[in-house]
C-alpha atoms as a PDB file:
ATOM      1  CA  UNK A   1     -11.633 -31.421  -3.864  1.00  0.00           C
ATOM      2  CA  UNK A   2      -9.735 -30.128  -6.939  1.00  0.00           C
ATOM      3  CA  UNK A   3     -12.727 -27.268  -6.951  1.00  0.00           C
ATOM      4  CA  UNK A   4     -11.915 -25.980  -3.714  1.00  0.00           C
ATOM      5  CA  UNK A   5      -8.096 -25.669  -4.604  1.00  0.00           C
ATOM      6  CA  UNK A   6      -9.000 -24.331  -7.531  1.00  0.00           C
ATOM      7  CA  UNK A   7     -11.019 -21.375  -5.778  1.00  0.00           C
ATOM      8  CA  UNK A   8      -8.656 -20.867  -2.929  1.00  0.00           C
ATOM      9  CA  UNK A   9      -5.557 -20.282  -5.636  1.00  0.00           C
ATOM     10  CA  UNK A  10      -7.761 -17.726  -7.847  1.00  0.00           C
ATOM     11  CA  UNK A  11      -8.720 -16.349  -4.193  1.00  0.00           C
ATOM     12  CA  UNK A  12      -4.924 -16.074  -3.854  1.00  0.00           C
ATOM     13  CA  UNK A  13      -3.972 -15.217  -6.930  1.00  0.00           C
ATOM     14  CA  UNK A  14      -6.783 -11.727  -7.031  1.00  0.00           C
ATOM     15  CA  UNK A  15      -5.593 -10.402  -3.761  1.00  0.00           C
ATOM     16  CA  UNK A  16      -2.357 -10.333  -4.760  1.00  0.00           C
ATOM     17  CA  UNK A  17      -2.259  -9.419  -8.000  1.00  0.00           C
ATOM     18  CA  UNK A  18      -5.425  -7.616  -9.082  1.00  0.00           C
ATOM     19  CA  UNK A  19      -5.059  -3.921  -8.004  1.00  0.00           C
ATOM     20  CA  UNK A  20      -6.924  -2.266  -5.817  1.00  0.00           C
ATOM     21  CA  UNK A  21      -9.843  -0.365  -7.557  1.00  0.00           C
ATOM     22  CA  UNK A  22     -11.085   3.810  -7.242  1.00  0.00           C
ATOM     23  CA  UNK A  23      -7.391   4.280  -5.695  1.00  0.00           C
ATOM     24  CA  UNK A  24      -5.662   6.529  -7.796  1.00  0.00           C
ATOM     25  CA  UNK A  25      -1.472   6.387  -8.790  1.00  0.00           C
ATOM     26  CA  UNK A  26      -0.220   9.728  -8.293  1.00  0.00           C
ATOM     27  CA  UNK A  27       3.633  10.710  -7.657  1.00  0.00           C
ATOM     28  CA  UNK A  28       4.821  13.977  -6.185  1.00  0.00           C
ATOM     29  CA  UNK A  29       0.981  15.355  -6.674  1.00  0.00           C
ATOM     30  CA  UNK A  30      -0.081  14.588  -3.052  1.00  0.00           C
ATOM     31  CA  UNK A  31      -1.365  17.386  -1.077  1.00  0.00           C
ATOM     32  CA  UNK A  32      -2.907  16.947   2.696  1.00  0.00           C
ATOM     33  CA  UNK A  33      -2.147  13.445   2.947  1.00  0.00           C
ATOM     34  CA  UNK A  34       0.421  11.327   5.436  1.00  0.00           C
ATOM     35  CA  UNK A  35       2.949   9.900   3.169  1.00  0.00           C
ATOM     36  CA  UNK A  36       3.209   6.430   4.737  1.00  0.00           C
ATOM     37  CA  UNK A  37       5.811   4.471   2.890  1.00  0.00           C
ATOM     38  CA  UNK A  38       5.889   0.339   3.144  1.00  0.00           C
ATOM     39  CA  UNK A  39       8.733  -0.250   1.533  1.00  0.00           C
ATOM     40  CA  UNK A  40      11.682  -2.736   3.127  1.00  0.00           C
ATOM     41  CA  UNK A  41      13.674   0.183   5.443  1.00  0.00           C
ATOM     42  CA  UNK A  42      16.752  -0.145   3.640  1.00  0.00           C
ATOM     43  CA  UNK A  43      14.753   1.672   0.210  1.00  0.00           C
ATOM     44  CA  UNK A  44      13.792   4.877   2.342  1.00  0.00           C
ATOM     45  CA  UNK A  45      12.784   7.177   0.174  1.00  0.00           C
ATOM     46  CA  UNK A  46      15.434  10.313   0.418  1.00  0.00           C
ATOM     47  CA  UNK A  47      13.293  12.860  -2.169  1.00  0.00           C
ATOM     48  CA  UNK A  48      10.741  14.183  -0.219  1.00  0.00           C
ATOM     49  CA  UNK A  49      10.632  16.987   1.576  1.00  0.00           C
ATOM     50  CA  UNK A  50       7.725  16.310   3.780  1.00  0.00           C
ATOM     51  CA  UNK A  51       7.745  13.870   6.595  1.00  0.00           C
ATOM     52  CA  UNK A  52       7.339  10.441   6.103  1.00  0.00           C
ATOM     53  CA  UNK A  53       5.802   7.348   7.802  1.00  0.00           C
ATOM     54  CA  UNK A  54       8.019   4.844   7.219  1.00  0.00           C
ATOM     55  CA  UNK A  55       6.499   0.895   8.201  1.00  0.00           C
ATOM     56  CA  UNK A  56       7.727  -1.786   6.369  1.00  0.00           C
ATOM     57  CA  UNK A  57       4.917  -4.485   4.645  1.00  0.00           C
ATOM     58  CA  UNK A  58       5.978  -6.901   6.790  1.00  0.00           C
ATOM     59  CA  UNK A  59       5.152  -4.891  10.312  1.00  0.00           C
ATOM     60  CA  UNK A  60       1.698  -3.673   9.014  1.00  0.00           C
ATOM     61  CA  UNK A  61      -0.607  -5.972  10.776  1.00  0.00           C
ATOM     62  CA  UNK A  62       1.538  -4.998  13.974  1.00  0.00           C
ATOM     63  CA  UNK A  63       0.882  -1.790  14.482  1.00  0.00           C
ATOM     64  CA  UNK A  64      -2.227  -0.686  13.530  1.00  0.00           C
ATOM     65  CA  UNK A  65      -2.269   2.398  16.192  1.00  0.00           C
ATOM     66  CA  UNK A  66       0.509   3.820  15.025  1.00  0.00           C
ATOM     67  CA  UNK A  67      -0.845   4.616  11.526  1.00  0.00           C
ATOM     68  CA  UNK A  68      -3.122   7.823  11.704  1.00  0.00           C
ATOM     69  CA  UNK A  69      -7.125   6.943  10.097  1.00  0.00           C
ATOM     70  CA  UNK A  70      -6.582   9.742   7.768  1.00  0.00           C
ATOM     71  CA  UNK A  71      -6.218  10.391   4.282  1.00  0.00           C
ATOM     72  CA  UNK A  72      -3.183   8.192   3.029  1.00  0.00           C
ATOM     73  CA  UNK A  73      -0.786   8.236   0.429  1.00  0.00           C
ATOM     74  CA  UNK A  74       0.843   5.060   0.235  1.00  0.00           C
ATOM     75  CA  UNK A  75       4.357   4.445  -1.378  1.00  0.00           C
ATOM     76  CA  UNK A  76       5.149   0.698  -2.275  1.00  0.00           C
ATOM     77  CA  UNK A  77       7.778  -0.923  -4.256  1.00  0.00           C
ATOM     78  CA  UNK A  78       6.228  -4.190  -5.298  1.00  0.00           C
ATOM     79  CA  UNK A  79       3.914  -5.494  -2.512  1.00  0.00           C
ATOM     80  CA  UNK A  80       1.381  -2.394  -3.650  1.00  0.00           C
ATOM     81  CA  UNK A  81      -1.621  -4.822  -3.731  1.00  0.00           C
ATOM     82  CA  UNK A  82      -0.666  -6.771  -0.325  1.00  0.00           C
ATOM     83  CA  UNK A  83      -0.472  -3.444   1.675  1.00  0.00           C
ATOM     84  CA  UNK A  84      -3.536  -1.584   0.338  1.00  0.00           C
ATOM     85  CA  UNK A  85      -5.923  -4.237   1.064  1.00  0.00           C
ATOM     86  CA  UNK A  86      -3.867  -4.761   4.780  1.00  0.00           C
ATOM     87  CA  UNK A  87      -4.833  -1.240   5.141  1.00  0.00           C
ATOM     88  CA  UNK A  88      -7.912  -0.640   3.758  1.00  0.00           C
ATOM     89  CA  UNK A  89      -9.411  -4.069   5.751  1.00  0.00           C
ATOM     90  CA  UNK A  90      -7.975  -2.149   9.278  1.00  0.00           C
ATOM     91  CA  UNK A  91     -10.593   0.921   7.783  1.00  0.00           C
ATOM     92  CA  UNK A  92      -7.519   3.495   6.702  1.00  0.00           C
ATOM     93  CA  UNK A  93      -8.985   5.557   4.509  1.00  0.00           C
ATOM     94  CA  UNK A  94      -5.981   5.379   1.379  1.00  0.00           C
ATOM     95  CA  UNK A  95      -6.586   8.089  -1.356  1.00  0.00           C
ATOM     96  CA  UNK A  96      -3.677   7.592  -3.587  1.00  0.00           C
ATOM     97  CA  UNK A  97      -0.648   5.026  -4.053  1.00  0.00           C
ATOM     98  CA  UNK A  98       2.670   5.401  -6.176  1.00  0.00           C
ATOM     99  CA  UNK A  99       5.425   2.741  -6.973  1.00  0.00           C
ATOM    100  CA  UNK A 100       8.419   3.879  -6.464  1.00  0.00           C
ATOM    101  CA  UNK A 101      10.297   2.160  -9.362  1.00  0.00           C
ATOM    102  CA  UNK A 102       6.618   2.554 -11.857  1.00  0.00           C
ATOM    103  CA  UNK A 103       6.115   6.203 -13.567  1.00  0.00           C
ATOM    104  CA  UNK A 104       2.380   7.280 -12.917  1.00  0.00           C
ATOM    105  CA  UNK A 105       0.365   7.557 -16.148  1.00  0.00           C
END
């Protein structure tokens, strides 16, 4: 019994906080890709010029039509590793990712 706990809390602990591999950080280098930001609404992001998907973490599993299956640019403030694998497991393609807080090395 203590195995299976075990497993199920290192199962919990790598989907939350083990990033996402092959998905590149990039900030303000994004070219033909939907900006779809998941941060809580009251963070919008005012800095960009293009136009922005804005759907909070928490409404992700809702509305799967309303997010486009293109390329993706996803911009996260701290539940980066939640929302990529939400929307990589509904088969959104996600190319690159940036934190909004986190400077891009």
């Amino acid at each position: 019994m203590l195995i299976i706990i075990f497993v199920i809390l290192v199962l919990f602990t790598y989907k939350r906080y083990i990033p996402v591999k092959d998905i590149p950080c990039q900030k303000n280098e994004v070219q033909d890709a939907i900006l779809l930001d998941i941060r809580a609404f009251n963070h919008k992001r005012d800095d960009v010029d293009k136009e922005v998907l804005n759907i909070s973490y928490a409404y992700l599993k809702r509305v799967n039509e309303v997010i486009p299956h293109e390329n993706i640019h996803v911009i996260a403030s701290d539940k980066l590793n939640l929302g990529l694998c939400t929307l990589i497991g509904k088969g959104i393609k996600v190319t690159s990712y940036e934190i909004s807080d986190y400077i891009c090395k």
